[in-house]
N, C-alpha and C. Protein backbone atom coordinates (compact mmCIF):
# COMPACT_ATOMS: atom_id res chain seq x y z
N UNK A 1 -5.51 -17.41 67.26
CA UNK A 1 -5.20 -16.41 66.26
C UNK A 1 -5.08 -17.06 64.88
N UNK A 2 -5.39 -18.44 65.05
CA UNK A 2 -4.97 -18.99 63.33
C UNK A 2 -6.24 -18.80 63.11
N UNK A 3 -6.20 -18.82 61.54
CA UNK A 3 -7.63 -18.17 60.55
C UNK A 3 -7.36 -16.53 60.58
N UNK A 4 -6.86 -16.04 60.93
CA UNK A 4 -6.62 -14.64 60.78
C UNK A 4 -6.04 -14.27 59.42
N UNK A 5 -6.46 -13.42 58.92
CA UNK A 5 -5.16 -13.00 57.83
C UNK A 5 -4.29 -12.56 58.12
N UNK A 6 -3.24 -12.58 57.31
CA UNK A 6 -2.04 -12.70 57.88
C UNK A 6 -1.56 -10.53 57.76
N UNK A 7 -2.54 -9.71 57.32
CA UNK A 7 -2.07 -8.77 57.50
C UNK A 7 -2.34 -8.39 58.77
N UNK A 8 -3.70 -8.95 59.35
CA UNK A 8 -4.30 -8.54 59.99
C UNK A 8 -3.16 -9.05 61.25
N UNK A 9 -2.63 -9.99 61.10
CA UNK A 9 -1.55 -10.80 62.24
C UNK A 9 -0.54 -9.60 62.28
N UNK A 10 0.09 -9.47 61.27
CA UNK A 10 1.21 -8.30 61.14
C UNK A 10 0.68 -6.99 61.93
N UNK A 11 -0.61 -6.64 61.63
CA UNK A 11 -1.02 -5.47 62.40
C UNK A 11 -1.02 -5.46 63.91
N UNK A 12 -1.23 -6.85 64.84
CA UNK A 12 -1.58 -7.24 66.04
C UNK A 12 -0.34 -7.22 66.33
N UNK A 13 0.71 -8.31 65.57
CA UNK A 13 2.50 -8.11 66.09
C UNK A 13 3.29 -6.33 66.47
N UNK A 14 2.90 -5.68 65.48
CA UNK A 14 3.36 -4.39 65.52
C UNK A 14 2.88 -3.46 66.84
N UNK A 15 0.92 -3.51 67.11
CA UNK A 15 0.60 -3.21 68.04
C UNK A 15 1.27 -3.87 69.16
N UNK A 16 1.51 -5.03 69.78
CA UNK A 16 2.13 -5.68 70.90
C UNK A 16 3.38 -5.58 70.47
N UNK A 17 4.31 -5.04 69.75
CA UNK A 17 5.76 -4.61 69.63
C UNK A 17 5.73 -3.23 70.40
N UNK A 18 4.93 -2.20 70.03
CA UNK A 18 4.87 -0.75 70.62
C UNK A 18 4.12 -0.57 71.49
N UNK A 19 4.04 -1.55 72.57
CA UNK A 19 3.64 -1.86 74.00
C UNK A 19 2.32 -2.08 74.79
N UNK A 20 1.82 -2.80 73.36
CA UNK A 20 0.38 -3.30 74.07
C UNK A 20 0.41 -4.50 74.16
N UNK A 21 0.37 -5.01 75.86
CA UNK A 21 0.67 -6.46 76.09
C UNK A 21 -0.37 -7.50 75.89
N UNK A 22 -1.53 -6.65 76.18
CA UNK A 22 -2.76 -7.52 75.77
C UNK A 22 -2.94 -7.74 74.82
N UNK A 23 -3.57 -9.00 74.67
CA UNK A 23 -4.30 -9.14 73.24
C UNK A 23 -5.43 -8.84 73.15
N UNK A 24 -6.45 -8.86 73.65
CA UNK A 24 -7.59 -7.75 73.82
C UNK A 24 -7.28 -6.44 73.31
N UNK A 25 -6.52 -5.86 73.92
CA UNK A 25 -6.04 -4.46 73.74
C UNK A 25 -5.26 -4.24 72.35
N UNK A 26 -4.86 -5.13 71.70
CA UNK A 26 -4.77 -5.28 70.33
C UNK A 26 -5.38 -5.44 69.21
N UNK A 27 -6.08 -6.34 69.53
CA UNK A 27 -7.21 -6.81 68.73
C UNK A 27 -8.32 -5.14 68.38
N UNK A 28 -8.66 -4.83 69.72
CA UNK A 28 -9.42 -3.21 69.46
C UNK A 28 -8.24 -1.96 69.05
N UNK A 29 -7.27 -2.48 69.44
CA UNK A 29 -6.58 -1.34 68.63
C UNK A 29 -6.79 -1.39 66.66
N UNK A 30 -6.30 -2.60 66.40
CA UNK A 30 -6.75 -3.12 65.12
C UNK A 30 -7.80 -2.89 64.69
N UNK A 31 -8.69 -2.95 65.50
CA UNK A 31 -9.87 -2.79 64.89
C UNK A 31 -10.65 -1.23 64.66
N UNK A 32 -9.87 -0.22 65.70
CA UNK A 32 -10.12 0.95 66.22
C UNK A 32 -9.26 1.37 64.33
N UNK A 33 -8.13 1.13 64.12
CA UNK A 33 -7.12 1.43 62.87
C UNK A 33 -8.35 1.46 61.69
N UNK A 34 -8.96 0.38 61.36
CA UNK A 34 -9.26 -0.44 60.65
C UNK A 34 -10.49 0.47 60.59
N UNK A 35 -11.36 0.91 61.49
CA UNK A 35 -12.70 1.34 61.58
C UNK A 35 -12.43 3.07 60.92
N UNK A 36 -10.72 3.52 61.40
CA UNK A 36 -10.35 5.13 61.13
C UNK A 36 -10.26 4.83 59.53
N UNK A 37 -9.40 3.76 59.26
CA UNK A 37 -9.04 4.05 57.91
C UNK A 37 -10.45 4.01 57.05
N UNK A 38 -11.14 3.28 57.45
CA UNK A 38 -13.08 3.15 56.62
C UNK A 38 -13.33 4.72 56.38
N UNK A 39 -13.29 5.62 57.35
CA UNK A 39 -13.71 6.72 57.69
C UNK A 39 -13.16 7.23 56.59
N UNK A 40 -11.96 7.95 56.91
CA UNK A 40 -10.85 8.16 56.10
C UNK A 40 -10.89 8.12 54.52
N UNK A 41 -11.17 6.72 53.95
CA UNK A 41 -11.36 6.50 52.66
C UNK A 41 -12.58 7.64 52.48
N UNK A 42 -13.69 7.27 53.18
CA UNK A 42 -14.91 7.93 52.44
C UNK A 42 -14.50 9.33 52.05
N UNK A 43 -13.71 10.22 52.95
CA UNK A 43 -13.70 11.37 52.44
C UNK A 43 -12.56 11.74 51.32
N UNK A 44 -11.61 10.91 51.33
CA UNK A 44 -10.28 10.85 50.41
C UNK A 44 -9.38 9.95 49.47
N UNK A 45 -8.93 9.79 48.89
CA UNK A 45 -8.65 8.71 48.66
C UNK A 45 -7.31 8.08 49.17
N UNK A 46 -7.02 7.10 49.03
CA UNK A 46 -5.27 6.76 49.83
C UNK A 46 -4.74 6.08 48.95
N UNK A 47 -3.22 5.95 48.92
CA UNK A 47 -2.84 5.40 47.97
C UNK A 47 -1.98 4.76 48.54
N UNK A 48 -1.90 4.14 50.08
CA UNK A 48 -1.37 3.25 50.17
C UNK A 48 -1.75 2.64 51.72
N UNK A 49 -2.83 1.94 51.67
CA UNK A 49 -4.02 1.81 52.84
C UNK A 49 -2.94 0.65 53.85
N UNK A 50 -2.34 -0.10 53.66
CA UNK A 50 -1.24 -0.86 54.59
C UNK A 50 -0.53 0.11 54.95
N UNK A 51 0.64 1.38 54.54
CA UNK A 51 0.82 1.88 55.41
C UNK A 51 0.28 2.88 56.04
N UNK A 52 -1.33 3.13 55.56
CA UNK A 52 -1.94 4.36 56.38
C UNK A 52 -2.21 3.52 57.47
N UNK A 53 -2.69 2.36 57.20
CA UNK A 53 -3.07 1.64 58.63
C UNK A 53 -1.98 1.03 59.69
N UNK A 54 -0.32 0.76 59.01
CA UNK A 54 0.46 0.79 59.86
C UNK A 54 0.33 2.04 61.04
N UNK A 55 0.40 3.23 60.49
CA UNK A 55 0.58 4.46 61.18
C UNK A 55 -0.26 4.97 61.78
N UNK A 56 -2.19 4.08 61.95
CA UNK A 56 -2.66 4.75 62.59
C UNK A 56 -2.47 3.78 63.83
N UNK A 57 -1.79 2.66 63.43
CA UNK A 57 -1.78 1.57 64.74
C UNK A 57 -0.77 1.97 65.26
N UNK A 58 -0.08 2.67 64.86
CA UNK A 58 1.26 3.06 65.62
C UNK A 58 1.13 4.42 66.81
N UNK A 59 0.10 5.64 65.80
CA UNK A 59 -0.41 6.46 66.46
C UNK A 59 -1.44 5.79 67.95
N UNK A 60 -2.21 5.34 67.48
CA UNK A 60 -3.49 4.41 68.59
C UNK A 60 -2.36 4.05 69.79
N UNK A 61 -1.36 3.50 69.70
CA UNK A 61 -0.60 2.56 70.85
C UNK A 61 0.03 4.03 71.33
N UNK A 62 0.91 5.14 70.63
CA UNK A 62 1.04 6.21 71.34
C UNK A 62 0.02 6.85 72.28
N UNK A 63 -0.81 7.12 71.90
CA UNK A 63 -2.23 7.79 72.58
C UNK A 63 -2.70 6.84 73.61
N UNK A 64 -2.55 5.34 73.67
CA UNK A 64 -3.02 4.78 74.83
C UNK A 64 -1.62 4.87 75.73
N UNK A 65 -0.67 4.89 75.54
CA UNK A 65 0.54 4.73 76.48
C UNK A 65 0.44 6.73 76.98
N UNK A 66 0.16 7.07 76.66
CA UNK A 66 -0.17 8.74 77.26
C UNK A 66 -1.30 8.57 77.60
N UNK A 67 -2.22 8.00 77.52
CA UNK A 67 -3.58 7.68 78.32
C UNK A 67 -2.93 7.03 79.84
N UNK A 68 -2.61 5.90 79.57
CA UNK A 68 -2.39 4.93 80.84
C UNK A 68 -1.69 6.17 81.43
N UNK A 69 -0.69 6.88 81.18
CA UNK A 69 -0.04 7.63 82.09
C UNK A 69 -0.57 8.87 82.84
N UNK A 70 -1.07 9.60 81.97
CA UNK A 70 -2.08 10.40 82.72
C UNK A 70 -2.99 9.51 84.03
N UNK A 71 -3.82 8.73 83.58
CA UNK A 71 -4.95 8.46 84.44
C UNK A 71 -4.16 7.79 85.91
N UNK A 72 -2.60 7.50 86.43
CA UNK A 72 -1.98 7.46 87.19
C UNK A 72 -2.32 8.81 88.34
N UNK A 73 -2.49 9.74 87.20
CA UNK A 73 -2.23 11.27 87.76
C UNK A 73 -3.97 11.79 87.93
N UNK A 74 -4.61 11.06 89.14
CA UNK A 74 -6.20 11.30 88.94
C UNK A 74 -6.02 12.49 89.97
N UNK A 75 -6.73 13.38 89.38
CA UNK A 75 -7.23 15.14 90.39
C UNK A 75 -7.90 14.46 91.09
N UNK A 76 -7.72 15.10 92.42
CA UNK A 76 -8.12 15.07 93.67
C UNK A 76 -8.52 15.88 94.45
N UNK A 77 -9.52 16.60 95.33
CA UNK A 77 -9.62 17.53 95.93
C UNK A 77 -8.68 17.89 96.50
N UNK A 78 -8.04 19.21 96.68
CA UNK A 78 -7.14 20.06 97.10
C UNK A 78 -7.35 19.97 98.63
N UNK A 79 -8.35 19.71 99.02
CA UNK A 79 -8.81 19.64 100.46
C UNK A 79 -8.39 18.40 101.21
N UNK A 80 -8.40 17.18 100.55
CA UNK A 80 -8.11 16.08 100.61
C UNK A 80 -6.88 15.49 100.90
N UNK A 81 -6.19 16.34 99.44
CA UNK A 81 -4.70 16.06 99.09
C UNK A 81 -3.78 16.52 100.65
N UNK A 82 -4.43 18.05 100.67
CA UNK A 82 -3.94 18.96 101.95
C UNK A 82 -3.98 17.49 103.28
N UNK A 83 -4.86 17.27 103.54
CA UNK A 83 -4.98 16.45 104.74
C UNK A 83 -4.27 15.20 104.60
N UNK A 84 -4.21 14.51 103.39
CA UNK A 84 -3.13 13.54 103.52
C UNK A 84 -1.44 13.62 103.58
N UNK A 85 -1.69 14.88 103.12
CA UNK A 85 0.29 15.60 103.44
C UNK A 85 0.80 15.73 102.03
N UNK A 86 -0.25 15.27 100.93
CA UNK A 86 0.52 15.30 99.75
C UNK A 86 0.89 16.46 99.02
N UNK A 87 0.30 17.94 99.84
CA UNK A 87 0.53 19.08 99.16
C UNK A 87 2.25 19.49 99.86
N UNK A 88 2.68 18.71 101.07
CA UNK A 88 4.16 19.75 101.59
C UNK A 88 5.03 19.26 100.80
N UNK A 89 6.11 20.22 100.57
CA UNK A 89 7.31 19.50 99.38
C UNK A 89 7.79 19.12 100.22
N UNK A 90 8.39 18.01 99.41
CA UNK A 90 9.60 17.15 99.93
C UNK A 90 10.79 18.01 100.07
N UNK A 91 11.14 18.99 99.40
CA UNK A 91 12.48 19.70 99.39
C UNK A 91 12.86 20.28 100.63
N UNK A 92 14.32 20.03 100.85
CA UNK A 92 14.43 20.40 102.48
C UNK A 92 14.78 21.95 102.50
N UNK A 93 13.94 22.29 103.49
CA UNK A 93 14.05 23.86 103.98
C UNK A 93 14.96 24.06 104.44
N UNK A 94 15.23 25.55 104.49
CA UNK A 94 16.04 26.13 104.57
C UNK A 94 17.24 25.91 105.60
N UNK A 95 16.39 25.12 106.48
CA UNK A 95 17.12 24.84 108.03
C UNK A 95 17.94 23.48 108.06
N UNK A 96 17.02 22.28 107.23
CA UNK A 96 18.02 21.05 106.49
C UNK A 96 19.12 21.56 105.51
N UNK A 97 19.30 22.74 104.69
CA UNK A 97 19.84 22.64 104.42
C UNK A 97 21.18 23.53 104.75
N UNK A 98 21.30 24.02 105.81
CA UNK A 98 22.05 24.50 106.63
C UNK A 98 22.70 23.61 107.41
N UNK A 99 21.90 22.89 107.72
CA UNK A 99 22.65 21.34 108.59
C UNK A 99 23.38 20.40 108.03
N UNK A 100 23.27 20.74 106.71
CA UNK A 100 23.60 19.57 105.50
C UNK A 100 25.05 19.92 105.17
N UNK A 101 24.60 21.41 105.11
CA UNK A 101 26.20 22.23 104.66
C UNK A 101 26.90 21.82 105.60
N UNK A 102 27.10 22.23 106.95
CA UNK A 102 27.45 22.62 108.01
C UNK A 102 28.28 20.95 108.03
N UNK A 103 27.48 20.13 107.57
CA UNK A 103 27.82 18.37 108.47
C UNK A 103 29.10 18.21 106.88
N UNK A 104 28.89 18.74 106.08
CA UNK A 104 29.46 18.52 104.91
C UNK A 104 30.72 19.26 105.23
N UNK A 105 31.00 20.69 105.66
CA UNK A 105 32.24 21.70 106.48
C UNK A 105 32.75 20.55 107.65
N UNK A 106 31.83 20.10 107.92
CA UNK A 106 33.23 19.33 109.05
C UNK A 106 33.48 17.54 108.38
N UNK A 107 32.71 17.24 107.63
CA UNK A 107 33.18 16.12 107.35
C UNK A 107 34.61 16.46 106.54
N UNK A 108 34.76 18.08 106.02
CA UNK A 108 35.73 18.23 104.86
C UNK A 108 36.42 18.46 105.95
N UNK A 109 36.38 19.07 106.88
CA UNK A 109 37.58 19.31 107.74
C UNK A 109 38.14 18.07 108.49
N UNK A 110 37.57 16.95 108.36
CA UNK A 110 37.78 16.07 109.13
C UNK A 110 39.05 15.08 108.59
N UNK A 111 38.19 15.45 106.95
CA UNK A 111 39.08 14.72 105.95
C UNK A 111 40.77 15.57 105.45
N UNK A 112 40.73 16.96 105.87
CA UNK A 112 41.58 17.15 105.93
C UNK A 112 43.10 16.84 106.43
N UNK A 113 42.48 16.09 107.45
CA UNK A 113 43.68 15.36 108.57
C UNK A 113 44.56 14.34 107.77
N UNK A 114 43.49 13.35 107.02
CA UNK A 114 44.42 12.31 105.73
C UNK A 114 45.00 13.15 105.16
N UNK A 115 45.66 11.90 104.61
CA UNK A 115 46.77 12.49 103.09
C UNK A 115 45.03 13.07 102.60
N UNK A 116 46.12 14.28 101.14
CA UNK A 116 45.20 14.32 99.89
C UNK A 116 44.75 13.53 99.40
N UNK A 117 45.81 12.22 98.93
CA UNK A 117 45.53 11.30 97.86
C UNK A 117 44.27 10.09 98.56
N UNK A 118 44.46 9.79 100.08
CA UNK A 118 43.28 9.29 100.70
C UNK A 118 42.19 9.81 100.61
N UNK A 119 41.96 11.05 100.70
CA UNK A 119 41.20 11.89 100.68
C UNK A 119 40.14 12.07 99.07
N UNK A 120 41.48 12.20 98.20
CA UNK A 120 40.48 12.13 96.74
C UNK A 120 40.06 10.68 96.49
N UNK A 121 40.84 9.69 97.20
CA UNK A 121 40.09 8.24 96.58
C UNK A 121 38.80 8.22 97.01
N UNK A 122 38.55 8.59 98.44
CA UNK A 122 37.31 8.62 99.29
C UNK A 122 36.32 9.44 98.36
N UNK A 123 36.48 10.10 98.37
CA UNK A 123 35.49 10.79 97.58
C UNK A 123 35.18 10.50 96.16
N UNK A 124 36.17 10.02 95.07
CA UNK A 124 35.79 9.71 93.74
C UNK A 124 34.95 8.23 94.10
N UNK A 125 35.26 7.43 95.45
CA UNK A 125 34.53 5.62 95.87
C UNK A 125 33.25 6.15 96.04
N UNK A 126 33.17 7.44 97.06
CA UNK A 126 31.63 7.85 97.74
C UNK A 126 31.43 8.53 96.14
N UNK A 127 31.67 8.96 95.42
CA UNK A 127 31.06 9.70 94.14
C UNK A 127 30.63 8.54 93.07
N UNK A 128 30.50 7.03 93.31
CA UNK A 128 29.84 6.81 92.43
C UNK A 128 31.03 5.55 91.65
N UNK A 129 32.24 5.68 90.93
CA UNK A 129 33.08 5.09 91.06
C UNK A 129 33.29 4.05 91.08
N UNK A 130 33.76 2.88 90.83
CA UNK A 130 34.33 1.17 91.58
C UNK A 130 35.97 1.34 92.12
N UNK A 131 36.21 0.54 92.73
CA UNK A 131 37.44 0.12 93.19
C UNK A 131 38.17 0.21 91.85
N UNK A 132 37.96 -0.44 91.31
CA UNK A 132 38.77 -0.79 89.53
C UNK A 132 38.93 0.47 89.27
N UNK A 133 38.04 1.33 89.10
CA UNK A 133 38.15 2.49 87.97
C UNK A 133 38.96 3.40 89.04
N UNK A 134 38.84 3.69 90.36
CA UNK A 134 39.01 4.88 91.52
C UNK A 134 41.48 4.35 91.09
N UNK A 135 41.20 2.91 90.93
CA UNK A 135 42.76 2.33 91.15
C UNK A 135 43.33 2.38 89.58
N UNK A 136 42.85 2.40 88.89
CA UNK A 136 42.86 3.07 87.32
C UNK A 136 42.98 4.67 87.34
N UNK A 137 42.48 4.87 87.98
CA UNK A 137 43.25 6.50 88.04
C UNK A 137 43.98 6.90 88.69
N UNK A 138 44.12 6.14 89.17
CA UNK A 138 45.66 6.52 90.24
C UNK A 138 46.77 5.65 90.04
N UNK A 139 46.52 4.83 89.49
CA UNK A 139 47.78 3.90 89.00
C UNK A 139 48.31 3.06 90.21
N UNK A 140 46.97 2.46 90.90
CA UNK A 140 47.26 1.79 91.71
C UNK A 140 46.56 0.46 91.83
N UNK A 141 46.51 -0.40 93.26
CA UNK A 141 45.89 -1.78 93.22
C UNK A 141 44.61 -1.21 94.15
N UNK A 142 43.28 -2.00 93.31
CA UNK A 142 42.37 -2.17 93.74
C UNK A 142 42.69 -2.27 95.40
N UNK A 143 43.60 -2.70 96.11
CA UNK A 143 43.49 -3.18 97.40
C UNK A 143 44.03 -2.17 97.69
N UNK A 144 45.16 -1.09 97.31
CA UNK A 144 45.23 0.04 97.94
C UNK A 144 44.03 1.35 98.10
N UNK A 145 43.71 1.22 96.52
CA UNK A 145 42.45 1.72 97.38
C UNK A 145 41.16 1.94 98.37
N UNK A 146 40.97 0.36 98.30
CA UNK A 146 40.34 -0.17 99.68
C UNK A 146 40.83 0.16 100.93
N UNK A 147 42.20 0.20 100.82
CA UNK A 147 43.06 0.40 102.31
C UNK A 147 43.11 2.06 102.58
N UNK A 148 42.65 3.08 101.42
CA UNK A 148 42.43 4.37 101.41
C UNK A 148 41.16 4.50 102.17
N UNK A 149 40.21 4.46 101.15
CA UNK A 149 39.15 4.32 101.74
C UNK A 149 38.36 3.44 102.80
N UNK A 150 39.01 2.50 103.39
CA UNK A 150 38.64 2.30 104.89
C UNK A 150 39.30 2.92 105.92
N UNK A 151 40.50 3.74 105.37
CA UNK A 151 41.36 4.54 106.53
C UNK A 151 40.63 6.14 106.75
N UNK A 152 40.09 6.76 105.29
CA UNK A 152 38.96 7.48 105.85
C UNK A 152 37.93 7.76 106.69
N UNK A 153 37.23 6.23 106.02
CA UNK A 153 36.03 5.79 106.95
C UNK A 153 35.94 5.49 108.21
N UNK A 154 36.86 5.05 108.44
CA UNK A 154 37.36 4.83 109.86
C UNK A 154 38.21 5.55 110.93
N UNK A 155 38.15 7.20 110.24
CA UNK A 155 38.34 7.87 110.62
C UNK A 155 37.35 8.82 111.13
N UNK A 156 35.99 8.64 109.77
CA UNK A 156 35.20 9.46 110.01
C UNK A 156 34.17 8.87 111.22
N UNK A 157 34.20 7.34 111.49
CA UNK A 157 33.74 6.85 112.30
C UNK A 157 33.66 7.45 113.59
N UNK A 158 35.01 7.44 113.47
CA UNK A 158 35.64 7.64 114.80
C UNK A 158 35.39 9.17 115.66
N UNK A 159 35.75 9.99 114.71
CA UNK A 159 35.24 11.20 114.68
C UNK A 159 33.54 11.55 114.97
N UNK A 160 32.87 10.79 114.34
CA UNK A 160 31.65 10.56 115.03
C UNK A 160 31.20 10.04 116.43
N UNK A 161 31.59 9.17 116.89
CA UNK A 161 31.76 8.40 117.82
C UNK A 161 32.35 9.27 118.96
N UNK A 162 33.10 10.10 118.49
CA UNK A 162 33.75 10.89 119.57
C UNK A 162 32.72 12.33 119.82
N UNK A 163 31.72 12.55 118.83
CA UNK A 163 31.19 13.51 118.89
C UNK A 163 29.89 13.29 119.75
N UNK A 164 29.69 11.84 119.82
CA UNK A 164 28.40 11.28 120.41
C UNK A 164 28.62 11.29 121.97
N UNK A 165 30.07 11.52 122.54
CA UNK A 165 30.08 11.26 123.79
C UNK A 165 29.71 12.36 124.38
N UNK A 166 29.34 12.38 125.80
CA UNK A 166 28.92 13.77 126.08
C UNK A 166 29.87 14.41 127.11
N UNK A 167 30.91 13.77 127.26
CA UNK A 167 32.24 14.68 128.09
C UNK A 167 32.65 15.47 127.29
N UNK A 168 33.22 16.65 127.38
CA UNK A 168 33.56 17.02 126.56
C UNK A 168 35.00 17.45 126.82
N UNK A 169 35.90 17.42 125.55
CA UNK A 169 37.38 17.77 125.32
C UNK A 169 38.05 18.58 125.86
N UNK A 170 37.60 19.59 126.12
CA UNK A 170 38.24 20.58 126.74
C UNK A 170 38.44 20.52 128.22
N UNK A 171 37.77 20.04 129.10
CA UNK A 171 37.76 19.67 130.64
C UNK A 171 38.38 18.50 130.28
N UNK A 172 38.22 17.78 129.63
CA UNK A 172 39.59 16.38 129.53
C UNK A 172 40.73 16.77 129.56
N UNK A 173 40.73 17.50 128.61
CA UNK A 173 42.95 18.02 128.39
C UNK A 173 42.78 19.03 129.52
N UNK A 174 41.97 19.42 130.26
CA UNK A 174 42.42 20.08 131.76
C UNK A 174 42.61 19.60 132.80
N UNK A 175 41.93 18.61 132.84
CA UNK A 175 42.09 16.98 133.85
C UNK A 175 43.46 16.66 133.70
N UNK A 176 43.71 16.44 132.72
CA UNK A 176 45.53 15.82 132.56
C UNK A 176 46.20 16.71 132.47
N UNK A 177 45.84 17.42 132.28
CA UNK A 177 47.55 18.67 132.80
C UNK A 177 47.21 18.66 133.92
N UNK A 178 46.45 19.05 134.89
CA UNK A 178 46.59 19.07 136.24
C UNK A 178 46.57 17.79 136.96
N UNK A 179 46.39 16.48 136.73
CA UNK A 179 47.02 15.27 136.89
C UNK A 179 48.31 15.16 136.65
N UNK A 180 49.12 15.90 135.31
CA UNK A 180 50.22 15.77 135.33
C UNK A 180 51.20 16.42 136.10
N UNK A 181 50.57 17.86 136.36
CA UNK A 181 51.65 18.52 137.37
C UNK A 181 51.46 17.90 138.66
N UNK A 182 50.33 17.84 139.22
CA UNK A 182 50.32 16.56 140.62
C UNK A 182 51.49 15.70 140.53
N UNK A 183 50.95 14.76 139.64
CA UNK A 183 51.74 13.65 139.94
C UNK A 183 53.28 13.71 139.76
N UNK A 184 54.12 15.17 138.48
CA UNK A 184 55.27 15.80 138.42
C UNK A 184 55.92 15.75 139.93
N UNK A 185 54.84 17.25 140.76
CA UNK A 185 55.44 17.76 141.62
C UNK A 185 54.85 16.51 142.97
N UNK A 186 54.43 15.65 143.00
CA UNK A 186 54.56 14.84 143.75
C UNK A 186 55.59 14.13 143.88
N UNK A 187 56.11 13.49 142.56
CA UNK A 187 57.31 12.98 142.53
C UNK A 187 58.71 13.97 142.93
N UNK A 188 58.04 14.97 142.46
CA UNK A 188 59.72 15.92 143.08
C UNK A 188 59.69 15.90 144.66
N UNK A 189 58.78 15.92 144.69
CA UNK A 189 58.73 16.01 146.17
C UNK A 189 59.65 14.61 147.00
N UNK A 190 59.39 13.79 146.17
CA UNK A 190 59.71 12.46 146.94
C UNK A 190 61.22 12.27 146.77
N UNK A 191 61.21 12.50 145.40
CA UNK A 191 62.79 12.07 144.80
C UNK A 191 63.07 13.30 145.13
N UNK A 192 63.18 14.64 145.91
CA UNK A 192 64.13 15.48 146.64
C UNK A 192 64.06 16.47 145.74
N UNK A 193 63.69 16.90 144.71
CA UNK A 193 63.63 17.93 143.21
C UNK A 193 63.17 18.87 143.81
């Protein structure tokens, strides 16, 4: 780039400031400026050709950075698109999002069982949050809130875990009451009751 003039340098810095990494791609931007402003003169006059040509190099680097982005976005046959899956939305239907609610109603009910104040730490940690800031609003130690929010979690674990088994609760707590009166009235029996 030495032997250049030095406006012509200033013009290339500015283009690769407003995001043309190449120098190729600079150099024709410059030169693309340079060829508008020729044009330009013939029909008008300018009265200040450094910054008309700042601004068409500035315009040129806009128009290629909306170029590059478009041509990301190449049309495709509709027929095509269909068969590769790219026409189904991603957005979950109606039926995900019934399941979503539904898992969200019992995770809240689940969390109901904690304290409140466990309860809101968990949620401001899962909302995004740090330890620092969740214990800054509560006027507490970073480590209590850790000890919040793993007493949640480890609740909700658990609660999961219990949902995965396939006995189910209700024939359990009927098993032990009638284990317990057995083994009650067995013992009365023995000890004379």
């Amino acid at each position: 780039m030495r032997g250049l003039p030095g406006y012509y340098l200033r013009l290339m810095t500015l283009c690769r400031r407003w995001g043309c990494f190449s120098l190729e791609d600079a150099r024709d931007i410059v030169q693309e400026a340079h060829l508008r402003l020729f044009t330009f003169e013939q029909s008008a006059t300018v009265r200040d050709a450094d910054s008309l040509l700042r601004r068409i190099v500035i315009n040129l680097n806009i128009n290629r950075f909306h170029r590059h982005l478009s041509a990301r976005f190449a049309f495709e046959d509709i027929d095509r698109s269909d068969r590769l899956g790219l026409l189904i939305d991603p957005a979950a239907g109606p039926e995900r999002t019934l399941a979503a609610e539904q898992h969200l109603d019992e995770v809240v009910d689940l969390l109901s069982a904690v304290s409140t104040r466990t309860c809101q730490m968990f949620i401001a940690q899962r909302g995004g949050y740090s330890y620092g800031e969740v214990a800054s609003a509560f006027a507490v130690r970073e480590r209590t809130v850790e000890k919040h929010v793993a007493a949640a979690t480890s609740m909700l674990h658990e609660a999961e875990r219990q949902s995965r088994t396939p006995r189910s609760t209700v024939g359990t707590s009927m098993t032990r009451s009638v284990r317990r009166r057995r083994s009650q009235s067995q013992c009365d029996t023995r000890c004379g009751g």
